[in-house]
PDB file of N, CA and C in Angstrom:
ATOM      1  N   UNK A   1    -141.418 -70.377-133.198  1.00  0.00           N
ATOM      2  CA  UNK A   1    -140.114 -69.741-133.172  1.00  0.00           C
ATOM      3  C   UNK A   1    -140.289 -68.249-133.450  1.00  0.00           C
ATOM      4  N   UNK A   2    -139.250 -67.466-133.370  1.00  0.00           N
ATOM      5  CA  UNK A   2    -139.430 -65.959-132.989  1.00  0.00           C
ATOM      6  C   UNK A   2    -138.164 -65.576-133.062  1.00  0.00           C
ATOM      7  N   UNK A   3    -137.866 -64.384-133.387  1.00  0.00           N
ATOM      8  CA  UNK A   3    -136.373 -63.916-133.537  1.00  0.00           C
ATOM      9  C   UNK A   3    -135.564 -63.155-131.706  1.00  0.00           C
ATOM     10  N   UNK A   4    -134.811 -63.532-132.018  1.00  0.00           N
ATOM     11  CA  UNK A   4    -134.505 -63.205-130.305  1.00  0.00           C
ATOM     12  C   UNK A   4    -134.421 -61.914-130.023  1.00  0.00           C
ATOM     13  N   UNK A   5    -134.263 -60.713-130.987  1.00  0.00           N
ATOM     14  CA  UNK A   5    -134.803 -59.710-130.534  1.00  0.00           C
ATOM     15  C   UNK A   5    -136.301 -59.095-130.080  1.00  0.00           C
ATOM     16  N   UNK A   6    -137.129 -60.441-130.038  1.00  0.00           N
ATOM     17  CA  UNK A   6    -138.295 -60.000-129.726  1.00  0.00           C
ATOM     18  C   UNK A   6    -138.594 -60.323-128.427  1.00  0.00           C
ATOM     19  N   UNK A   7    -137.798 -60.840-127.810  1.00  0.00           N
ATOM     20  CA  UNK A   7    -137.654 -61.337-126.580  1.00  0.00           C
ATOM     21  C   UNK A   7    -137.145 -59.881-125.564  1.00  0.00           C
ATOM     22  N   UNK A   8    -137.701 -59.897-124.009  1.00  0.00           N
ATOM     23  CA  UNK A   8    -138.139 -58.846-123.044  1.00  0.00           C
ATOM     24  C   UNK A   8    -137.063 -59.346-122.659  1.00  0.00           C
ATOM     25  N   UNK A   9    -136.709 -58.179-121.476  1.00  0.00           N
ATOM     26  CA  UNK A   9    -135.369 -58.073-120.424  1.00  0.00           C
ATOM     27  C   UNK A   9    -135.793 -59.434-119.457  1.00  0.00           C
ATOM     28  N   UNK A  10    -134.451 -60.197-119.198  1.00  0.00           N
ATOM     29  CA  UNK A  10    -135.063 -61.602-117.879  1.00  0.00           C
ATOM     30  C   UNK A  10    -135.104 -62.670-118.939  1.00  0.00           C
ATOM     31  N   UNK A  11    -135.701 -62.569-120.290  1.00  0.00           N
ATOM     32  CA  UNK A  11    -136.590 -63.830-120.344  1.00  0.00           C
ATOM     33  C   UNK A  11    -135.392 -64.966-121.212  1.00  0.00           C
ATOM     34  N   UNK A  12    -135.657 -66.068-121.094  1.00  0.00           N
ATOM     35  CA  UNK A  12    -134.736 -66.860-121.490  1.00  0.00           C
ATOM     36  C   UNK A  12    -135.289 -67.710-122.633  1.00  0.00           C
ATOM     37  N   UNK A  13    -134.578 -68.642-123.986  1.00  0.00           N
ATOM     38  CA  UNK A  13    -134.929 -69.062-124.830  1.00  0.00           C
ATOM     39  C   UNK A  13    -134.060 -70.239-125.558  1.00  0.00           C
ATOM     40  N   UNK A  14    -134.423 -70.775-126.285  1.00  0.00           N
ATOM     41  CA  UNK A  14    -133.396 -71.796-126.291  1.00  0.00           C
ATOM     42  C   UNK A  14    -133.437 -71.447-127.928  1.00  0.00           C
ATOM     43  N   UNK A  15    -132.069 -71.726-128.307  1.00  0.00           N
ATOM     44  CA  UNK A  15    -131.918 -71.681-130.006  1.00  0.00           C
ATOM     45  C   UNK A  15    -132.189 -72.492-130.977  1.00  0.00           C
ATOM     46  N   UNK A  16    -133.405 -72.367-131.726  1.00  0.00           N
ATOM     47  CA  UNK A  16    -133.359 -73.381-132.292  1.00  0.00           C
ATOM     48  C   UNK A  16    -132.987 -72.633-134.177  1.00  0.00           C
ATOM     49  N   UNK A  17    -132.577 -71.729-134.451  1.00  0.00           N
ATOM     50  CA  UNK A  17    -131.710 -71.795-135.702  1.00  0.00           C
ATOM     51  C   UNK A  17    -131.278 -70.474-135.880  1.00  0.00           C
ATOM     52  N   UNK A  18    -130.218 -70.775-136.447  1.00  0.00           N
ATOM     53  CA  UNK A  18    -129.237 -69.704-136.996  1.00  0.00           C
ATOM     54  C   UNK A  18    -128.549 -68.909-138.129  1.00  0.00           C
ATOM     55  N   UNK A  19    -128.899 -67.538-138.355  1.00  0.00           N
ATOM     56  CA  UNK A  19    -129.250 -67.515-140.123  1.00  0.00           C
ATOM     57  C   UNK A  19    -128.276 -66.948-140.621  1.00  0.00           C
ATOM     58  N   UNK A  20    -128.033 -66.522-141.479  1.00  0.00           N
ATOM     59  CA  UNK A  20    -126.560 -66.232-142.151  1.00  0.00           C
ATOM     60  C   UNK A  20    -125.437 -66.414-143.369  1.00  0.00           C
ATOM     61  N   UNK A  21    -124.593 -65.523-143.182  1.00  0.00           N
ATOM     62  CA  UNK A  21    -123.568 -66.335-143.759  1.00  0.00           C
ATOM     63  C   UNK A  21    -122.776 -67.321-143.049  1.00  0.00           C
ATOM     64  N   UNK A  22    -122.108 -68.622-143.365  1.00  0.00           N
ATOM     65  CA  UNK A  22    -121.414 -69.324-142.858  1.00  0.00           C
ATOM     66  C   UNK A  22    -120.301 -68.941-141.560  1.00  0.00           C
ATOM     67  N   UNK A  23    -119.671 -68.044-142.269  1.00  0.00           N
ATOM     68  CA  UNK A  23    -118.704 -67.133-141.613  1.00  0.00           C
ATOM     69  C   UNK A  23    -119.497 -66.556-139.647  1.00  0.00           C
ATOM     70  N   UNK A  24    -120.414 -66.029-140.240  1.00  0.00           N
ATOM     71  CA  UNK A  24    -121.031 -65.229-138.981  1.00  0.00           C
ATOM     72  C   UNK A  24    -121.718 -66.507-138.602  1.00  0.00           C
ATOM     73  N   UNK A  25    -122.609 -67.387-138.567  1.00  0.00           N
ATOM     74  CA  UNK A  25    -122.828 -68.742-137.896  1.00  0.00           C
ATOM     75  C   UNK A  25    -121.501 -69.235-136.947  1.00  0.00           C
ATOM     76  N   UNK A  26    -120.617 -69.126-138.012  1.00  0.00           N
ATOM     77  CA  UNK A  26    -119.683 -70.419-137.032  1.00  0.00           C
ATOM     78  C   UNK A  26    -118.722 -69.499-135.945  1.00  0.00           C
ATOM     79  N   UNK A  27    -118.770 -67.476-136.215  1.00  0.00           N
ATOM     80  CA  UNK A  27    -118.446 -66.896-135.077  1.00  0.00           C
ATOM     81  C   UNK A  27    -118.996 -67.194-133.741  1.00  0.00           C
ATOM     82  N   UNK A  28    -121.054 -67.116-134.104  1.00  0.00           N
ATOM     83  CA  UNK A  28    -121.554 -66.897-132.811  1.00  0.00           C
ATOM     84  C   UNK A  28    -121.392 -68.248-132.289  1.00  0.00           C
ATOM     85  N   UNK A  29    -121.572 -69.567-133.122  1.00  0.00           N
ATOM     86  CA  UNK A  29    -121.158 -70.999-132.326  1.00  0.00           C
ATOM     87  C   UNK A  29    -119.973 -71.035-131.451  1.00  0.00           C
ATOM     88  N   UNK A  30    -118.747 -70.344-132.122  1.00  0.00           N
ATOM     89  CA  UNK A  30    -117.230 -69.615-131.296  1.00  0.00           C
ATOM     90  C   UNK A  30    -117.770 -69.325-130.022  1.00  0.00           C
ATOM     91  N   UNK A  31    -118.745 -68.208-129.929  1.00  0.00           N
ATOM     92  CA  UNK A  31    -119.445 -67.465-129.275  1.00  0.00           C
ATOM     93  C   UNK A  31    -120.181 -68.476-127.736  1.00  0.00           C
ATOM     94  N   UNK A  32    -120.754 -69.399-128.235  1.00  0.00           N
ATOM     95  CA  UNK A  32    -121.428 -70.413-127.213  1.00  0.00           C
ATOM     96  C   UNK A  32    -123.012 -70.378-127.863  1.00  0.00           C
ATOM     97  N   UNK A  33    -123.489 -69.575-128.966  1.00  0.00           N
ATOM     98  CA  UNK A  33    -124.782 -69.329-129.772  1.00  0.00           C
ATOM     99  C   UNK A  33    -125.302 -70.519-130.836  1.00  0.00           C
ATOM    100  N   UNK A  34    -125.603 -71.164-130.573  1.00  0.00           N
ATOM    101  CA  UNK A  34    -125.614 -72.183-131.387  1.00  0.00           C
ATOM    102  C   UNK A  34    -127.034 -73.102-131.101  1.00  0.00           C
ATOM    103  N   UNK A  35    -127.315 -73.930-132.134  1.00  0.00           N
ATOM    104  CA  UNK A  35    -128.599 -75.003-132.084  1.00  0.00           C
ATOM    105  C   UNK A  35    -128.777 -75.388-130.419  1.00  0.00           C
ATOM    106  N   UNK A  36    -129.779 -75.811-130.007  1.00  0.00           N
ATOM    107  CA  UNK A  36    -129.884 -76.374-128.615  1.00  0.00           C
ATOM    108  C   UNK A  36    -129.801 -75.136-127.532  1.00  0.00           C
ATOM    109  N   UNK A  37    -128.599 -74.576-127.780  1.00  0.00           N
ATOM    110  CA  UNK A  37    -128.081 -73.149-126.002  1.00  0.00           C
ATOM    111  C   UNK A  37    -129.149 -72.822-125.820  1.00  0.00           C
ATOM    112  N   UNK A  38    -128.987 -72.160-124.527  1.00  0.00           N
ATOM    113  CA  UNK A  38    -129.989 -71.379-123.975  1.00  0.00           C
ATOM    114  C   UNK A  38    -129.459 -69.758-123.639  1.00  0.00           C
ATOM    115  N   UNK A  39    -129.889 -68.693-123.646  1.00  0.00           N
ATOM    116  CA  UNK A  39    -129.568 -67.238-123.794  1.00  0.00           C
ATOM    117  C   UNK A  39    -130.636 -66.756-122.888  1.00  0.00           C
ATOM    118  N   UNK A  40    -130.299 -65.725-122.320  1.00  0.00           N
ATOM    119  CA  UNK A  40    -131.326 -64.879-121.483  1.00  0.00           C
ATOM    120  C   UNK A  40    -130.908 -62.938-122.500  1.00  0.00           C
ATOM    121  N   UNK A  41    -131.958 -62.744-122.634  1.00  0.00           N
ATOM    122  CA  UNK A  41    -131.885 -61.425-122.681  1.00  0.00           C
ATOM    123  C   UNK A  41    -131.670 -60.157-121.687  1.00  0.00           C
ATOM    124  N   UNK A  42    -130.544 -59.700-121.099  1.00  0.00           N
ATOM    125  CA  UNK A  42    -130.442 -59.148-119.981  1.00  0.00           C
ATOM    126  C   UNK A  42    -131.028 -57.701-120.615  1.00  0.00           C
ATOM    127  N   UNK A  43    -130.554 -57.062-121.682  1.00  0.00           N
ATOM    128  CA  UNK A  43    -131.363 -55.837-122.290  1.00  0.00           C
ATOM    129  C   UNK A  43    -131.082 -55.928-123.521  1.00  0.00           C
ATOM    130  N   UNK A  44    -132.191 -55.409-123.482  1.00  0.00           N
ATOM    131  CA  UNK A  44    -133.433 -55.255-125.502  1.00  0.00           C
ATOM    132  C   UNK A  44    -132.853 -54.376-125.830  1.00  0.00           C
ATOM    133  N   UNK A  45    -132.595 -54.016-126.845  1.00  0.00           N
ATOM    134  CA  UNK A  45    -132.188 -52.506-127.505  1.00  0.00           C
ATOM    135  C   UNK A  45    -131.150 -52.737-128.859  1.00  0.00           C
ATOM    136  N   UNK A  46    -130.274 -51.866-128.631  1.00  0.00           N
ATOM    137  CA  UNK A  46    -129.234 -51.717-129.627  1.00  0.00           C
ATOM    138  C   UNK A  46    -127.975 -51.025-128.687  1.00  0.00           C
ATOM    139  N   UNK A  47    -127.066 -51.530-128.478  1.00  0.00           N
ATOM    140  CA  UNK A  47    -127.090 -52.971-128.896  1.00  0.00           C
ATOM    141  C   UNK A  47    -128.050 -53.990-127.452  1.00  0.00           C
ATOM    142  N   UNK A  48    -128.221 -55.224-128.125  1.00  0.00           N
ATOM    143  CA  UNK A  48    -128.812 -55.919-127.291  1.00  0.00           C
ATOM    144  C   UNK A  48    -127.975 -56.993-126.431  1.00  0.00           C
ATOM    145  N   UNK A  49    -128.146 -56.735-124.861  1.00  0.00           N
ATOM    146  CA  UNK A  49    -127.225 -57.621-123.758  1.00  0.00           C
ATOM    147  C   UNK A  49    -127.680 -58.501-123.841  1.00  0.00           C
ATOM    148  N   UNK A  50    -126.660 -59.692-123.876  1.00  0.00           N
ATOM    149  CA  UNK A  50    -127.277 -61.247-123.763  1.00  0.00           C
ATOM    150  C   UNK A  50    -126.425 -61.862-122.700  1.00  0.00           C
ATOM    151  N   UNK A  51    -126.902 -62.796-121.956  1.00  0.00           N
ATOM    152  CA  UNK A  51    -125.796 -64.124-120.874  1.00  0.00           C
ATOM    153  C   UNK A  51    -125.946 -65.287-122.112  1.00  0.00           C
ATOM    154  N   UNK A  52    -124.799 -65.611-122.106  1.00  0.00           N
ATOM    155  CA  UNK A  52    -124.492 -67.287-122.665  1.00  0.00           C
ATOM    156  C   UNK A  52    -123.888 -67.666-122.105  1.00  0.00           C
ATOM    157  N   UNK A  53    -124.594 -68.917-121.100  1.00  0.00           N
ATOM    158  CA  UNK A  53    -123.504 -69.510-120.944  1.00  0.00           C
ATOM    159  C   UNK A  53    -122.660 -68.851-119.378  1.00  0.00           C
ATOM    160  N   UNK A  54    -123.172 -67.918-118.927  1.00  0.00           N
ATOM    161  CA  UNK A  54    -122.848 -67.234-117.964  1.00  0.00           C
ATOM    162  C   UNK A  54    -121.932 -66.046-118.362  1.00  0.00           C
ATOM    163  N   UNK A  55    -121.479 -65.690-119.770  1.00  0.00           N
ATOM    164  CA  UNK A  55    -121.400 -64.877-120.348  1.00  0.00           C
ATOM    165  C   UNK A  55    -121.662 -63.924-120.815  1.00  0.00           C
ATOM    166  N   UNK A  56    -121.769 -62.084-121.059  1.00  0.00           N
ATOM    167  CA  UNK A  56    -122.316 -61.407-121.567  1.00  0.00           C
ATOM    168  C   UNK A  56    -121.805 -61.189-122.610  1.00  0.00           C
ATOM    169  N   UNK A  57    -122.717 -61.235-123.658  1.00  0.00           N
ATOM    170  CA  UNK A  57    -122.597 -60.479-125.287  1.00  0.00           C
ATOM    171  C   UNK A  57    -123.565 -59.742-125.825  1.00  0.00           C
ATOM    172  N   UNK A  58    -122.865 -58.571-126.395  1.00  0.00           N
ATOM    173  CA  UNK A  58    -123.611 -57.494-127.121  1.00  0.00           C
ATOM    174  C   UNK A  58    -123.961 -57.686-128.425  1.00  0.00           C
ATOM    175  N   UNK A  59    -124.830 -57.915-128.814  1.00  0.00           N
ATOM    176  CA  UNK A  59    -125.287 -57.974-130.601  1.00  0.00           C
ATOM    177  C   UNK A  59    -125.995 -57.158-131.342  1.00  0.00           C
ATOM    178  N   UNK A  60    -126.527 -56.207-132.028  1.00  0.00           N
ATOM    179  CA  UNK A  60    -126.858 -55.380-133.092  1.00  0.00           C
ATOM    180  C   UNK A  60    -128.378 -55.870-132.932  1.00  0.00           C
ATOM    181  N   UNK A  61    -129.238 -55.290-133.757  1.00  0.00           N
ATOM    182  CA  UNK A  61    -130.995 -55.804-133.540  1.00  0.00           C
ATOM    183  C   UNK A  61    -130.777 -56.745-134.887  1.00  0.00           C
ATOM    184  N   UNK A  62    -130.195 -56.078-135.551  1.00  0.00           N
ATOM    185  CA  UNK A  62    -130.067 -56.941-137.230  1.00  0.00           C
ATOM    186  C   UNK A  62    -129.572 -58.363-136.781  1.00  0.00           C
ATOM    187  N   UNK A  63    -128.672 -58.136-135.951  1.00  0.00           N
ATOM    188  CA  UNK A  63    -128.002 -59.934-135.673  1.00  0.00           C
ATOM    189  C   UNK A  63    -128.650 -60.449-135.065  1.00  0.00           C
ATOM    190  N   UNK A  64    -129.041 -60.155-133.702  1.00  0.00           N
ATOM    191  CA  UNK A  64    -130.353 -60.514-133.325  1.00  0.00           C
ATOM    192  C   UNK A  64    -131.520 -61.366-133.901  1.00  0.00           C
ATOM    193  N   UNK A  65    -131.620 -60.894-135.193  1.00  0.00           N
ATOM    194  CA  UNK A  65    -133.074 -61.159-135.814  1.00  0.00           C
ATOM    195  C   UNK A  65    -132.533 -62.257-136.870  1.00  0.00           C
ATOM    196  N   UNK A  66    -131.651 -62.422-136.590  1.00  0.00           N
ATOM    197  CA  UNK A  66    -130.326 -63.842-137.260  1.00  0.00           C
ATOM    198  C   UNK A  66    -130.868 -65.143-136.581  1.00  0.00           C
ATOM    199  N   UNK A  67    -131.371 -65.070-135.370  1.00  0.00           N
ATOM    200  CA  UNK A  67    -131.125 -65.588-134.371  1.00  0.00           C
ATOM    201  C   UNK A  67    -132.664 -66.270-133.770  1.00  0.00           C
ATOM    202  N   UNK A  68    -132.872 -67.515-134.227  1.00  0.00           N
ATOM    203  CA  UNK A  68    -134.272 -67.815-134.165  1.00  0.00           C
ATOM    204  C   UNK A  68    -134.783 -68.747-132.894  1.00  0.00           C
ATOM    205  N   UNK A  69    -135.484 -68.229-132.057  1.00  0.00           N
ATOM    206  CA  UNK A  69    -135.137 -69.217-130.625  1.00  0.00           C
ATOM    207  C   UNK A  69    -136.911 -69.578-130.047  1.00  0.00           C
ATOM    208  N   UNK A  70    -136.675 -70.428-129.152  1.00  0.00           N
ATOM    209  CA  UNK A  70    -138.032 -70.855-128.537  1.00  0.00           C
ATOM    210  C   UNK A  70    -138.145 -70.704-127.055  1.00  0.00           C
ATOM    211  N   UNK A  71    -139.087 -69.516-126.389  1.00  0.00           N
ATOM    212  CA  UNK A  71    -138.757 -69.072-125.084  1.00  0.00           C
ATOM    213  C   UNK A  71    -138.893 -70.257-124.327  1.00  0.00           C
ATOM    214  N   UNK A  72    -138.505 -70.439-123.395  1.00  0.00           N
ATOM    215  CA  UNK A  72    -138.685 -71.191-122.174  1.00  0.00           C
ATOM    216  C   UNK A  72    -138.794 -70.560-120.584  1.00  0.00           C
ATOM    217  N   UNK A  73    -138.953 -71.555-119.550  1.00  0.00           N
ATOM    218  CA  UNK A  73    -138.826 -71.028-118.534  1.00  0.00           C
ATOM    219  C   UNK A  73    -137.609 -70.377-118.096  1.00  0.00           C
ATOM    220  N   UNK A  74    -137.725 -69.718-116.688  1.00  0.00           N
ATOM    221  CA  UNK A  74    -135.948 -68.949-116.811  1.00  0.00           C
ATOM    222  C   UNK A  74    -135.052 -69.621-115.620  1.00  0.00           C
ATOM    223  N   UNK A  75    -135.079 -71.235-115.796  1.00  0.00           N
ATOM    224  CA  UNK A  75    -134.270 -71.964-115.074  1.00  0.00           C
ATOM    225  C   UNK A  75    -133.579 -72.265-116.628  1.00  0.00           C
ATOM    226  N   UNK A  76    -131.803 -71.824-116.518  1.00  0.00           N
ATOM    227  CA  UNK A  76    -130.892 -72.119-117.550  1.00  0.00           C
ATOM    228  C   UNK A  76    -130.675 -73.445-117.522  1.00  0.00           C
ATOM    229  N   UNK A  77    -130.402 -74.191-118.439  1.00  0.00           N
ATOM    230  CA  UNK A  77    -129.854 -75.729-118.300  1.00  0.00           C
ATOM    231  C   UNK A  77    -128.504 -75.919-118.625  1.00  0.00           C
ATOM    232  N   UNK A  78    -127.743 -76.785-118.036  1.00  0.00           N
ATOM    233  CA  UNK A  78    -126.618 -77.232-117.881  1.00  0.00           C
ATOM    234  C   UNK A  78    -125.810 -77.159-118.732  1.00  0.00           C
ATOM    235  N   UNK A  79    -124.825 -76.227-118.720  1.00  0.00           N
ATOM    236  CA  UNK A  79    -124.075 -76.193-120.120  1.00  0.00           C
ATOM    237  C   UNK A  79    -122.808 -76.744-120.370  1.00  0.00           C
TER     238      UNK A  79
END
């Protein structure tokens, strides 16, 4: 596992945990961010572009690094 800001533009990952306070957990789950999803990093930076879900969201590097995932290939799975 690896924090998802360490993840390159394209590459996709699946979530496997989420760190925090309660409060900010159960936003990004709101969000579609949660145990199991899958996320692509569209751009690295600050803030950092993400797809969820066929969605884009912007997150901070700090939240990011909240955010503990396992890369995979970059076929998304069924959401």
């Amino acid at each position: 596992m690896l924090p998802l800001d360490m993840l390159r533009a394209g590459e996709w990952a699946e979530v496997e945990d989420v760190s925090g306070q309660p409060a900010w957990v159960g936003r990004l789950a709101e969000l579609g961010i949660r145990q199991g999803c899958r996320v692509q990093v569209v751009q690295p930076g600050s803030p950092c572009l993400l797809n969820v879900a066929g969605c884009r969201l912007c997150l901070r590097p700090g939240e990011c690094s909240q955010i503990l995932v396992r890369p995979v290939d970059d076929t998304p799975a069924v959401v």
